[in-house]
C-alpha atoms as a PDB file:
ATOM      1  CA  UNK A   1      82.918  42.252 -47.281  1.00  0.00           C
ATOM      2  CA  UNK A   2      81.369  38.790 -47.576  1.00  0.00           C
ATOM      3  CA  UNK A   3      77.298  39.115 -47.658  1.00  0.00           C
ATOM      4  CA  UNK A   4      75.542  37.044 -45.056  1.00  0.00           C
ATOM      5  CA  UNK A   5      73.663  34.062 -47.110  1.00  0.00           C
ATOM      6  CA  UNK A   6      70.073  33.433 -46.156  1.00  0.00           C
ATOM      7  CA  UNK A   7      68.103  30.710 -46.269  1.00  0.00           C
ATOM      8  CA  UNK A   8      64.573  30.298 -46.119  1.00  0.00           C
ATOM      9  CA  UNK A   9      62.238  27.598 -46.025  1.00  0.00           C
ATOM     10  CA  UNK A  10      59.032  28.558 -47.390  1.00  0.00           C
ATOM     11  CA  UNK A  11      55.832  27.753 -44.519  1.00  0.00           C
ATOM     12  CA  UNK A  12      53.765  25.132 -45.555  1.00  0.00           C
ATOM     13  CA  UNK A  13      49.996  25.199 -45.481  1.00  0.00           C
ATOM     14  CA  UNK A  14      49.941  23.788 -41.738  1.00  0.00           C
ATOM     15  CA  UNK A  15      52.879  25.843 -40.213  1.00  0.00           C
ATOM     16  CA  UNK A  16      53.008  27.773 -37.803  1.00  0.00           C
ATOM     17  CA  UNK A  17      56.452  28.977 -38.654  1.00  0.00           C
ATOM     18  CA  UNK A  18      56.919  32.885 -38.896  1.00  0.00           C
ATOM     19  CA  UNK A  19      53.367  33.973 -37.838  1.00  0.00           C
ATOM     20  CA  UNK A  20      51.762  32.081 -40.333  1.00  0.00           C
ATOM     21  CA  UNK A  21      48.381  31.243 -39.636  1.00  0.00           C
ATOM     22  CA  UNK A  22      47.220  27.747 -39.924  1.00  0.00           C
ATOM     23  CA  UNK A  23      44.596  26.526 -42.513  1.00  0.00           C
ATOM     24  CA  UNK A  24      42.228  24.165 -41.253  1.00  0.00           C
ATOM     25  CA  UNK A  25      40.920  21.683 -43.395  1.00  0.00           C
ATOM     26  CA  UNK A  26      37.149  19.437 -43.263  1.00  0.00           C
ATOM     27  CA  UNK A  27      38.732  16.986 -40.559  1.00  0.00           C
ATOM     28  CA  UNK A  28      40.246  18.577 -37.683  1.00  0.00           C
ATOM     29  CA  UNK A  29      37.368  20.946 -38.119  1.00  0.00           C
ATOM     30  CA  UNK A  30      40.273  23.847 -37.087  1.00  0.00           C
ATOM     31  CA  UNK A  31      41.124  22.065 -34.101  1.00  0.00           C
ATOM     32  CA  UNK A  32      44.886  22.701 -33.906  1.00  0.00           C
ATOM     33  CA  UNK A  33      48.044  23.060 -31.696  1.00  0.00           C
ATOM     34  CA  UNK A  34      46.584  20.285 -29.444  1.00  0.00           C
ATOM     35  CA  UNK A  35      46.719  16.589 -29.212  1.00  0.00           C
ATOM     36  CA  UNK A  36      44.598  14.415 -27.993  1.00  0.00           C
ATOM     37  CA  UNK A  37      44.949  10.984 -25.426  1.00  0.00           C
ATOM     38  CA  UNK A  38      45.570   9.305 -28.430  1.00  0.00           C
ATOM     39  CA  UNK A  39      48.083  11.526 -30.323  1.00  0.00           C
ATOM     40  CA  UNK A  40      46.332  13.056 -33.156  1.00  0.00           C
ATOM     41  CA  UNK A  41      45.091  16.082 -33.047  1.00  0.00           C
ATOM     42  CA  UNK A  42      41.887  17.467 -33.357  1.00  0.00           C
ATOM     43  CA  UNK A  43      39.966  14.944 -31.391  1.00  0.00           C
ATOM     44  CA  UNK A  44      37.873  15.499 -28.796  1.00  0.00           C
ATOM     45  CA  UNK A  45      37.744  13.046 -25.425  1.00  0.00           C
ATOM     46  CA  UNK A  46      39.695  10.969 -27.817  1.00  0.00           C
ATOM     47  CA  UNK A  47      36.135  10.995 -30.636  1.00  0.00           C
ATOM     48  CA  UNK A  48      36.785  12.230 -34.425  1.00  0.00           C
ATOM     49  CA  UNK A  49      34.143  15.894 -33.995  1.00  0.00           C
ATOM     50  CA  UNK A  50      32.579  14.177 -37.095  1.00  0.00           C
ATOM     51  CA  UNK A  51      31.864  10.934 -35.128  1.00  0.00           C
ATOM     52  CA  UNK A  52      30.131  12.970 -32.007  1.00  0.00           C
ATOM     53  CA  UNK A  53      28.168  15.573 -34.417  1.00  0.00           C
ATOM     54  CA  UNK A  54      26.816  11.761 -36.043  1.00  0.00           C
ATOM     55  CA  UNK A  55      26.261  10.070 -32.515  1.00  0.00           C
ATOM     56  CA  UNK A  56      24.352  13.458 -31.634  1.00  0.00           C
ATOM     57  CA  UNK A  57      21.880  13.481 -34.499  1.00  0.00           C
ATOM     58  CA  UNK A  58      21.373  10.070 -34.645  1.00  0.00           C
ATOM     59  CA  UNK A  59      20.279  10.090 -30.713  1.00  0.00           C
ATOM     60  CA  UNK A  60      18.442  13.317 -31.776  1.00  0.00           C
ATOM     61  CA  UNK A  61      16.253  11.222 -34.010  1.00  0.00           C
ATOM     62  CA  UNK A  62      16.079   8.317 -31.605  1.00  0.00           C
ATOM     63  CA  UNK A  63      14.339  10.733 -29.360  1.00  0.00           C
ATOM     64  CA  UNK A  64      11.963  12.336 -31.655  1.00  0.00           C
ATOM     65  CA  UNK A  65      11.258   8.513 -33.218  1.00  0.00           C
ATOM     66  CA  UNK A  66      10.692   6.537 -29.722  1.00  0.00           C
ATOM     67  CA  UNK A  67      11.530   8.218 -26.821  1.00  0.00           C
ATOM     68  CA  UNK A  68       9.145  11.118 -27.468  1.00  0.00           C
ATOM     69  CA  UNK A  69       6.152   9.399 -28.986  1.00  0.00           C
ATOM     70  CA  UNK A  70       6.105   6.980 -26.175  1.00  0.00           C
ATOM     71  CA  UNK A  71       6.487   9.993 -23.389  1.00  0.00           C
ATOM     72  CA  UNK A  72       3.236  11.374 -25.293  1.00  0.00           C
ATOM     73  CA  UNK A  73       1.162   7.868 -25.022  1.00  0.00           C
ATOM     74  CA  UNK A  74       2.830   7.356 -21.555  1.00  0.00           C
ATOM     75  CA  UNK A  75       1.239  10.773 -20.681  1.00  0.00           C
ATOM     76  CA  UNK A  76      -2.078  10.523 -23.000  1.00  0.00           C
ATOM     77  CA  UNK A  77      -2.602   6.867 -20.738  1.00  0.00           C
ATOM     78  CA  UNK A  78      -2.279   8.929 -17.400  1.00  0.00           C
ATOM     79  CA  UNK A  79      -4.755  11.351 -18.199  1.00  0.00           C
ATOM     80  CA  UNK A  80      -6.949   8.753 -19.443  1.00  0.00           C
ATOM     81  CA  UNK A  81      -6.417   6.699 -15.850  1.00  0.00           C
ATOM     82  CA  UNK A  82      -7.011   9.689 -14.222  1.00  0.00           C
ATOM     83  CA  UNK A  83     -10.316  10.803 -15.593  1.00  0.00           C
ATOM     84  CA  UNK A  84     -11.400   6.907 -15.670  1.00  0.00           C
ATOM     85  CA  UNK A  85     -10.299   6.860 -11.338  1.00  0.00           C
ATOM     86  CA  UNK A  86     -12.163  10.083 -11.403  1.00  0.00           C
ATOM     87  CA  UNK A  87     -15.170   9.014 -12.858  1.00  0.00           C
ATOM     88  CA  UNK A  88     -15.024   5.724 -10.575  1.00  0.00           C
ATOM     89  CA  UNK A  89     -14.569   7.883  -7.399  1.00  0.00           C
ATOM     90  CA  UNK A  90     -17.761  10.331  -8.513  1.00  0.00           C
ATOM     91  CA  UNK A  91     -19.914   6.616  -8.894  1.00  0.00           C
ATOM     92  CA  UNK A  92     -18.908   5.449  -5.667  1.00  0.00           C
ATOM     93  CA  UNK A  93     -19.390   8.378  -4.190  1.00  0.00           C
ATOM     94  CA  UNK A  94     -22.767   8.662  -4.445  1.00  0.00           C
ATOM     95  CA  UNK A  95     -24.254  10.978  -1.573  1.00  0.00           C
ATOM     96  CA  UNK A  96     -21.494  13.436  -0.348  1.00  0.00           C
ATOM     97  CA  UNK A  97     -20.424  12.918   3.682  1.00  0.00           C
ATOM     98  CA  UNK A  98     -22.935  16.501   4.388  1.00  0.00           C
ATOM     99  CA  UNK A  99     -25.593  14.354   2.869  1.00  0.00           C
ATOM    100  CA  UNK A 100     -25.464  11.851   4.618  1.00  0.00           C
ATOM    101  CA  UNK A 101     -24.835  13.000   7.794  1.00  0.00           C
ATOM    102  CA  UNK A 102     -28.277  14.901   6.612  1.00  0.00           C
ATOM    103  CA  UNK A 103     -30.583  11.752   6.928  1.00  0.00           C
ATOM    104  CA  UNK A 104     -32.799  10.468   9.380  1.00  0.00           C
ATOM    105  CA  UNK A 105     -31.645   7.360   9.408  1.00  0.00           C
ATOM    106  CA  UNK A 106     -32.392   6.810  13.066  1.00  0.00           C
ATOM    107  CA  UNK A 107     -36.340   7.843  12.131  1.00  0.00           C
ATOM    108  CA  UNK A 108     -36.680   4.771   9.800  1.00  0.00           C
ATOM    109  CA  UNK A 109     -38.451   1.359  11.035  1.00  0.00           C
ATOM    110  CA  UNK A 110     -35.659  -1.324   9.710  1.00  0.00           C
ATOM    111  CA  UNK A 111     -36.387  -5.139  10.244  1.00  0.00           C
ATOM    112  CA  UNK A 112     -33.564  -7.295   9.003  1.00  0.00           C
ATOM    113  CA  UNK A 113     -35.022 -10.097   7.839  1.00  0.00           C
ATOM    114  CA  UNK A 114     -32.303 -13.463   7.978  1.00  0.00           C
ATOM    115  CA  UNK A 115     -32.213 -17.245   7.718  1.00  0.00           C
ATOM    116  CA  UNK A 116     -30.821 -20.035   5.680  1.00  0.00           C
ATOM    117  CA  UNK A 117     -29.919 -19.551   1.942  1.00  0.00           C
ATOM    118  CA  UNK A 118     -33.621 -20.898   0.452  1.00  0.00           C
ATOM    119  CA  UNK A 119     -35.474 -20.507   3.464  1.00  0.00           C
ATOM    120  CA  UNK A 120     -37.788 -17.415   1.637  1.00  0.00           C
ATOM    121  CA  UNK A 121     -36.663 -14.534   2.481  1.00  0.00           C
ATOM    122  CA  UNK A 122     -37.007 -13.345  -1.205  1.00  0.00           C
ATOM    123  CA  UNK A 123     -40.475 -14.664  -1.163  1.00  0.00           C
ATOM    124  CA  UNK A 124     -42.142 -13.114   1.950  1.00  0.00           C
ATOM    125  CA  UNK A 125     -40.870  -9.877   1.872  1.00  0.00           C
ATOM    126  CA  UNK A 126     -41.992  -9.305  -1.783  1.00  0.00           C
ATOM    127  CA  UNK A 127     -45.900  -9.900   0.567  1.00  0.00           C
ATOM    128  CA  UNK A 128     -44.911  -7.840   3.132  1.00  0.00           C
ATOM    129  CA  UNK A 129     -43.351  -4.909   1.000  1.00  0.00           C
ATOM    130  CA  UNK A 130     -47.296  -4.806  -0.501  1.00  0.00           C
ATOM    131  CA  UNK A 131     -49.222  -5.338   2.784  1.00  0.00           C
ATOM    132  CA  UNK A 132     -46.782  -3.087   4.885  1.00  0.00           C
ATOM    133  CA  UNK A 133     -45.432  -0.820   2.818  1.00  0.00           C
ATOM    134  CA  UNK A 134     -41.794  -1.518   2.828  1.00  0.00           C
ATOM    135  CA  UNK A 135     -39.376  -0.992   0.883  1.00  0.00           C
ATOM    136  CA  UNK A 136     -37.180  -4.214   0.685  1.00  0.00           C
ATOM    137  CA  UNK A 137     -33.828  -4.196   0.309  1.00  0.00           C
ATOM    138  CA  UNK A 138     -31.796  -7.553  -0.368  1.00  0.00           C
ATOM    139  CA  UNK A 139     -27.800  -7.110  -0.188  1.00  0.00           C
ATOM    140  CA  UNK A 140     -27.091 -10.098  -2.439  1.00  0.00           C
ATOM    141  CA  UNK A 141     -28.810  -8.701  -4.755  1.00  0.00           C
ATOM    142  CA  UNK A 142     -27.631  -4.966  -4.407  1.00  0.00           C
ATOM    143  CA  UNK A 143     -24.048  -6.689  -4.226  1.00  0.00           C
ATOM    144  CA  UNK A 144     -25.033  -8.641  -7.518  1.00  0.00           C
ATOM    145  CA  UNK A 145     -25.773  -5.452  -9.250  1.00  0.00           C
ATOM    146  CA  UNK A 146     -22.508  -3.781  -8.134  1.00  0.00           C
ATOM    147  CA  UNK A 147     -20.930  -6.738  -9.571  1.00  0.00           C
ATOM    148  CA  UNK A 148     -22.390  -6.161 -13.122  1.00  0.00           C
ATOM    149  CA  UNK A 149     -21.797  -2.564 -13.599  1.00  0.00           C
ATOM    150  CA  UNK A 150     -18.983  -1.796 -15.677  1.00  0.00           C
ATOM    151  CA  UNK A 151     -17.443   1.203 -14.135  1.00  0.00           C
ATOM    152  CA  UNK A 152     -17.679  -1.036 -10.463  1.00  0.00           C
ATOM    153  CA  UNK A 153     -14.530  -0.777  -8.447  1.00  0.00           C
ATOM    154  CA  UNK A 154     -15.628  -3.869  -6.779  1.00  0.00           C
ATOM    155  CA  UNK A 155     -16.865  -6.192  -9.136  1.00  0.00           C
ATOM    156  CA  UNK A 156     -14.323  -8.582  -9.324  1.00  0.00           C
ATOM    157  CA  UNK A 157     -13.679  -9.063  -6.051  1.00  0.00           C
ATOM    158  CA  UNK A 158     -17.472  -9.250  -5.044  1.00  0.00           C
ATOM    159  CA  UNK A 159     -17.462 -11.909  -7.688  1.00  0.00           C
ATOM    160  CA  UNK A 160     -14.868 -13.680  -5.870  1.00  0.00           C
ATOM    161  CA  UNK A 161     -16.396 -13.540  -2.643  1.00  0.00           C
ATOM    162  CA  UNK A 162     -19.996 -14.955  -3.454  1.00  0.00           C
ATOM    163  CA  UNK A 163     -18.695 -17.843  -6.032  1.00  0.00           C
ATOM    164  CA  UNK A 164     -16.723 -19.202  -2.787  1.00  0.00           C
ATOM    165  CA  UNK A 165     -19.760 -18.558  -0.563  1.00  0.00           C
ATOM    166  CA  UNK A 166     -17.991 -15.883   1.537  1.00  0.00           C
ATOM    167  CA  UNK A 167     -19.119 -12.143   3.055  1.00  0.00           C
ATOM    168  CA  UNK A 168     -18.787  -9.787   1.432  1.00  0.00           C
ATOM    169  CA  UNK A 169     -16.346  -7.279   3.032  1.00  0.00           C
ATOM    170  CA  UNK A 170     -19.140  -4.953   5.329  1.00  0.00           C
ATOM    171  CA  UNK A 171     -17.761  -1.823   4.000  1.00  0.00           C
ATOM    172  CA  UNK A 172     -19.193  -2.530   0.682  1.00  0.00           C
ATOM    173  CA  UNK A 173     -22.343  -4.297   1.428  1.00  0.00           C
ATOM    174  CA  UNK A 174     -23.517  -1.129   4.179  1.00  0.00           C
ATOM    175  CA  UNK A 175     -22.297   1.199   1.715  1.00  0.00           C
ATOM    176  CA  UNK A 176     -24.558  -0.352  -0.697  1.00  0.00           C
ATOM    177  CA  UNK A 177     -27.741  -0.437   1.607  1.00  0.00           C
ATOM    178  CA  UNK A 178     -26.921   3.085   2.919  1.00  0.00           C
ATOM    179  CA  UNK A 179     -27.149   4.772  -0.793  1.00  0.00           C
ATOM    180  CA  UNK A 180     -30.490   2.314  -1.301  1.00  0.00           C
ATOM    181  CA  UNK A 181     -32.185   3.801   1.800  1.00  0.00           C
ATOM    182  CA  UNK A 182     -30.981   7.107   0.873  1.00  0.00           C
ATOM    183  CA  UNK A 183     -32.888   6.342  -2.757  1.00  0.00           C
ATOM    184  CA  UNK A 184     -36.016   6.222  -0.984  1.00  0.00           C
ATOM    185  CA  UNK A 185     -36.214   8.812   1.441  1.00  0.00           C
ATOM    186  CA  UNK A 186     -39.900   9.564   1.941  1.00  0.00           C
ATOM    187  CA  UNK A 187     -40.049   5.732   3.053  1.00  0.00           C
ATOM    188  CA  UNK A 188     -40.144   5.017   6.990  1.00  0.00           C
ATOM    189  CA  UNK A 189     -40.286   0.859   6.475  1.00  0.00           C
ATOM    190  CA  UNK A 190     -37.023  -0.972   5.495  1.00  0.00           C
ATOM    191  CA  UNK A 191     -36.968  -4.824   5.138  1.00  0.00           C
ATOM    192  CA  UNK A 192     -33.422  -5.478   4.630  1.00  0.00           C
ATOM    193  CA  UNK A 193     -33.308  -8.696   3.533  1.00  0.00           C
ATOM    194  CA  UNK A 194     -29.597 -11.236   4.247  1.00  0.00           C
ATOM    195  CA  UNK A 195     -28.303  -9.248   5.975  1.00  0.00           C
ATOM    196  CA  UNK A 196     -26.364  -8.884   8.561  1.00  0.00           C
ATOM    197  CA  UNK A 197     -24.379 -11.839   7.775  1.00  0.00           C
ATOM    198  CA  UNK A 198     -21.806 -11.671  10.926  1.00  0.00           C
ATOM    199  CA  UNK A 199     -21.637 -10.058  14.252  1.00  0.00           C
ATOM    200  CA  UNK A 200     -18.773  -7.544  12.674  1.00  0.00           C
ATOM    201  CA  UNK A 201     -21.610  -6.445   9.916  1.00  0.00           C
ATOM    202  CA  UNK A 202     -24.236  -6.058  12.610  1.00  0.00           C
ATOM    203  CA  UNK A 203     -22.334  -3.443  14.703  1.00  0.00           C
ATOM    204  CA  UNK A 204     -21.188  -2.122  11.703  1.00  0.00           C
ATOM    205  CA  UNK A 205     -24.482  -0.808  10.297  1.00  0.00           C
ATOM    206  CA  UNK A 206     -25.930  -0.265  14.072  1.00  0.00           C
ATOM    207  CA  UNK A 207     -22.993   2.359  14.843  1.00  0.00           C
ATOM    208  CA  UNK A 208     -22.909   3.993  11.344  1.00  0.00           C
ATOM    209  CA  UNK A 209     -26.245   3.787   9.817  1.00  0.00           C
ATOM    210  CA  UNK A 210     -29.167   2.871  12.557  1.00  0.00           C
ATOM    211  CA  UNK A 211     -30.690   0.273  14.914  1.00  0.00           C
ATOM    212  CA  UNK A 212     -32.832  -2.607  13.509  1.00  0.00           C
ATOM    213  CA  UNK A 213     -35.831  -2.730  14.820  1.00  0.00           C
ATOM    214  CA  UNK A 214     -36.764  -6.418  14.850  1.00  0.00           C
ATOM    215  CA  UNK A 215     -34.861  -9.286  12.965  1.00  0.00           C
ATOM    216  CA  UNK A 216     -37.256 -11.813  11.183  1.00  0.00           C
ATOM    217  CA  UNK A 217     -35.282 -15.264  11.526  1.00  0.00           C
ATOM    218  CA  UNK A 218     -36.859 -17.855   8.774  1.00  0.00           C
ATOM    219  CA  UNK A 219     -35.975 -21.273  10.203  1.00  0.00           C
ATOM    220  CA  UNK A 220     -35.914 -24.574   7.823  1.00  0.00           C
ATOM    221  CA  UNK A 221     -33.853 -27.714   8.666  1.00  0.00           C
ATOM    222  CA  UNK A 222     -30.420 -27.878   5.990  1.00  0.00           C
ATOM    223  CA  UNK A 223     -32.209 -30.611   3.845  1.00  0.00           C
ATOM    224  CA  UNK A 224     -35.470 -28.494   2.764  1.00  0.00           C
ATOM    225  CA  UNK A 225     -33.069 -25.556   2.215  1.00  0.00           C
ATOM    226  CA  UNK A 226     -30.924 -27.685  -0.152  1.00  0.00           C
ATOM    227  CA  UNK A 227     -33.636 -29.184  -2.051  1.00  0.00           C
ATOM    228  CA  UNK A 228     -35.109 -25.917  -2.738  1.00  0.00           C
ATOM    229  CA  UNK A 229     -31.675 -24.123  -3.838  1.00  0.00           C
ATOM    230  CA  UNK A 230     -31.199 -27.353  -6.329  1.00  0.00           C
ATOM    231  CA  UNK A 231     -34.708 -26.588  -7.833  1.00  0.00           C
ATOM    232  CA  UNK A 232     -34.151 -23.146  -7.865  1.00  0.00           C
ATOM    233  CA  UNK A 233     -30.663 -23.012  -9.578  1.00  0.00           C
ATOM    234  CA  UNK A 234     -32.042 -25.085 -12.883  1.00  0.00           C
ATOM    235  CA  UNK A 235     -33.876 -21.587 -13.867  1.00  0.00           C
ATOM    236  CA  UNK A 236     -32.285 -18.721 -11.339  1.00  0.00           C
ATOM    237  CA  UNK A 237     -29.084 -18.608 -13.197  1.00  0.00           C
ATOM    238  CA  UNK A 238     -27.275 -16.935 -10.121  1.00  0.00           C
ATOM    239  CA  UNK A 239     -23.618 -18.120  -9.713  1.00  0.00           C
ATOM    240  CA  UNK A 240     -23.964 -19.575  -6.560  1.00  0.00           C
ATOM    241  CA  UNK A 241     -26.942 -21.756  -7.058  1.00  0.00           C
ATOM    242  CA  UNK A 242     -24.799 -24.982  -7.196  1.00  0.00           C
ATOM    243  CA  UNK A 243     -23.852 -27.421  -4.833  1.00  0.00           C
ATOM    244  CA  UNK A 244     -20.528 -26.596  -4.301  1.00  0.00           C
ATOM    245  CA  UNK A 245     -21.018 -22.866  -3.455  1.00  0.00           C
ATOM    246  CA  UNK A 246     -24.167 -24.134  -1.777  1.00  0.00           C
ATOM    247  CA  UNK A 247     -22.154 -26.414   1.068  1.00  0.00           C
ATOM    248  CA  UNK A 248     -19.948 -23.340   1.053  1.00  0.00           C
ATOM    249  CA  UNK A 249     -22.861 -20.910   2.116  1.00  0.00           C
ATOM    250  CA  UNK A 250     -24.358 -23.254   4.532  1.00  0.00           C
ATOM    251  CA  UNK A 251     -20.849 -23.452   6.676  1.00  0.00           C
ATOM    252  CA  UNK A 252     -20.942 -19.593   6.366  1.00  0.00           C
ATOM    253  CA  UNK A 253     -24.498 -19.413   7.629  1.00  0.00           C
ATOM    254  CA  UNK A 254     -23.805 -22.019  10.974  1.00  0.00           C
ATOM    255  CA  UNK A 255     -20.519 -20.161  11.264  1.00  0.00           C
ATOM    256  CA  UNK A 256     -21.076 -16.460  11.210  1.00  0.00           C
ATOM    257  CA  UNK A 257     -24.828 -15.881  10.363  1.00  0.00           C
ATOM    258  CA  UNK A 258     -26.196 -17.980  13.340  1.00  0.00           C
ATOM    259  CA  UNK A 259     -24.466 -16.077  16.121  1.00  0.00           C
ATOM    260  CA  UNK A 260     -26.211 -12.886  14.693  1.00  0.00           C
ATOM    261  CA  UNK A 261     -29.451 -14.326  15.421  1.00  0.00           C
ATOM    262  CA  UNK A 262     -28.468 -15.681  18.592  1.00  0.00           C
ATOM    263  CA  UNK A 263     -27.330 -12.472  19.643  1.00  0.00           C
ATOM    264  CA  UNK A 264     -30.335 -10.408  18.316  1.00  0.00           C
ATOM    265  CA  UNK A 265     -32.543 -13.160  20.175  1.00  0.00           C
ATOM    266  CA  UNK A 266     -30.318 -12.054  23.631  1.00  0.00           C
ATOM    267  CA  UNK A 267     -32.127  -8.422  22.650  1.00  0.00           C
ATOM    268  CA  UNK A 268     -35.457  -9.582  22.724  1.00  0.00           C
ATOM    269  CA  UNK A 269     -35.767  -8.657  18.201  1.00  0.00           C
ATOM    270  CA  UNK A 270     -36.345 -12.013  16.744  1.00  0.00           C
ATOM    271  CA  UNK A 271     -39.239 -13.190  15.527  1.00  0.00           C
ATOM    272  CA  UNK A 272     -38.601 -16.822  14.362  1.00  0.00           C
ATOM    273  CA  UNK A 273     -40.583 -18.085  11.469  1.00  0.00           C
ATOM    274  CA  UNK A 274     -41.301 -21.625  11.102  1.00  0.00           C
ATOM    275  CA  UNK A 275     -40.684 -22.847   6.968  1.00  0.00           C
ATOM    276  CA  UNK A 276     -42.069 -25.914   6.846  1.00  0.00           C
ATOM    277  CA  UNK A 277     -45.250 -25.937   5.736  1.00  0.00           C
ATOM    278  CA  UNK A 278     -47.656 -24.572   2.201  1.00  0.00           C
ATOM    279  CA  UNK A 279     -45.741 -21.021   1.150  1.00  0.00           C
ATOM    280  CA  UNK A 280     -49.393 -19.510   2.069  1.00  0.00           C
ATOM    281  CA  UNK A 281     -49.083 -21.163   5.620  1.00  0.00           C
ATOM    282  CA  UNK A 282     -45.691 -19.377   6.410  1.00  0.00           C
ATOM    283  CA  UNK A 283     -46.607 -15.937   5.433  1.00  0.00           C
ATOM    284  CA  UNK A 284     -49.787 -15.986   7.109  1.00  0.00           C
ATOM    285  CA  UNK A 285     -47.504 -16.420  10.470  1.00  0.00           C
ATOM    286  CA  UNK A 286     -45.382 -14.056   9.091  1.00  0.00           C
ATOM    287  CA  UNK A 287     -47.815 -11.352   8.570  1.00  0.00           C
ATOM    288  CA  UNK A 288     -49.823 -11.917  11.761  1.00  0.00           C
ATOM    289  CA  UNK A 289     -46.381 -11.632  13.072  1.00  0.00           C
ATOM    290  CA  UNK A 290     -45.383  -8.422  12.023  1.00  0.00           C
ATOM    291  CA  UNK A 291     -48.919  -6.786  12.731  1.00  0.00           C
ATOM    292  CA  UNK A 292     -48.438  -7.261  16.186  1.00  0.00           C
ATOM    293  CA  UNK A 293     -45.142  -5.895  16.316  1.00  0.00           C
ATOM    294  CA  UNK A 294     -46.474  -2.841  14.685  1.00  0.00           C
ATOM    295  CA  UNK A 295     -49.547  -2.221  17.070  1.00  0.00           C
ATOM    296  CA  UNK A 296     -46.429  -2.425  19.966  1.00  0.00           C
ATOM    297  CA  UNK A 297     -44.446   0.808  18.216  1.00  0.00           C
ATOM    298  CA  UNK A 298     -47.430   2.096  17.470  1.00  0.00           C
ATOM    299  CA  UNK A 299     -47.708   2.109  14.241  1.00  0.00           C
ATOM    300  CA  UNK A 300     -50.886   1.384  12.328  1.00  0.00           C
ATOM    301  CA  UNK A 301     -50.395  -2.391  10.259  1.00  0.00           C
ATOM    302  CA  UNK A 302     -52.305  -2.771   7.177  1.00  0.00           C
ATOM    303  CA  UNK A 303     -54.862  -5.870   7.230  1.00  0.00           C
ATOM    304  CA  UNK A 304     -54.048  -9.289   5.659  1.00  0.00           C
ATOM    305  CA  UNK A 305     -55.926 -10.061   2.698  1.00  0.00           C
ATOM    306  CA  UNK A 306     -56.815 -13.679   2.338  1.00  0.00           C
END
């Protein structure tokens, strides 16, 4: 009987070939029996595993290197806004709504006292703050002080506004004079000196604070106002003590501030004040003035002192 011959051929290392297992090796990283887009096998989304596992650590330490610290400084500069918006909105926020709803603002004797830039407004209600017993309150330079303090949300743009010679938005200025009257509150007598500035201002602070009493109106012709201002600005240092921002406040005074007094007048509150003449001249007008308005709300005036 013949015998069968056999013949074998022995599996190689990658064959699959009589139930022999495959032996992967440091490239295909075991990845057998498929191929990939490209035709070799052992890739994956036709990337070497070796080239992804690189890409993957090497964006790993991209992350921790950039990505990460800047998230944290990102995040360590939102807190810090936060706390610095926080601390502005505690400033401004001076008296809480309760608070103010609180005070008698309708109690207190205000006089707004108003004219030309120069025309002494500064000046005589310094003497009547002594011989009356006011407290005065000028919004330029309340604004000016808002302007100056560092954690101010409105500095720069109150800057802005009285280096071109314009008003001050009346949100800020009443908000301003509303906290200073609230500083003083066992005072009843409030000069508040230039201001209102408009008509808008005017009803403003009438609906949300209280009715003026009386408006002192300073009169002095444009050309006495000017030559003071000049004089004044070689030693006041104040911004707007120059000519240019002087023509500019003197439009805004015939434009906006003049109506005021012209509708105040309509009321029967002005008492005009004449400025030409000594300094001791005016105020001795200005005080006899005032005493009689006094006696009429019946209120006791102090007597002028010579």
């Amino acid at each position: 009987m013949a015998q069968r011959q056999y013949t074998s051929t022995p599996p190689t290392e990658n064959s699959n070939s009589g139930g022999g297992k495959a032996k992967p090796n440091q490239f295909t990283m075991g990845q057998t029996g498929s191929k990939g887009k490209g035709g070799k096998s052992g890739l994956i989304f036709g990337l070497h595993p070796f080239a992804i596992f690189a890409s993957l650590t090497l964006l790993g330490s991209g992350y921790m290197m950039i990505v990460k610290p800047f998230l944290q400084w990102n995040g360590e500069q939102k807190d810090k806004g936060s706390e610095e918006e926080g601390k502005t909105a505690k400033d401004q926020a001076k008296y809480s709504d309760e608070e103010i709803a609180a005070f008698p603002f309708e109690k207190k004797t205000v006089v707004f006292v108003l004219g030309g830039p120069g025309s002494g407004k500064g000046t005589n209600s310094a003497k009547l703050v002594e011989d009356f017993g006011f407290v005065h309150l000028s919004a330029g330079d309340l604004l000016r002080e808002e302007q100056k303090r560092p954690v101010s949300q409105y500095g720069e743009l109150i800057a802005h506004y009285i280096r071109e010679g314009l008003i001050v938005p009346h949100e800020i200025t009443i908000g301003l004079l509303r906290n200073a009257m609230m500083d003083h509150p066992q005072c009843n007598r409030f000069l508040i000196d230039g201001f209102p500035r408009n008509l808008v201002q005017a009803k403003a602070f009438e609906d949300t604070v209280c009715k003026a009493k009386k408006v002192l109106y300073f009169e002095c012709p444009e050309g006495i106002l000017l030559e003071r201002l000049l004089d004044r600005g070689k030693t006041s240092g104040r911004s707007d003590d120059n000519i240019e921002s002087i023509k500019k406040r003197f439009k805004t005074y015939v434009n906006d501030s003049k109506p005021v007094i012209d509708a105040f007048d309509a009321e029967g509150k002005v008492i005009t004040i004449s400025c030409q003449g000594t300094m001791d001249a005016v105020y001795k007008n200005t005080h006899g003035q005032m005493s009689k308005f006094f006696k009429e709300i019946g209120q006791e005036p102090k007597p002028f002192k010579a």
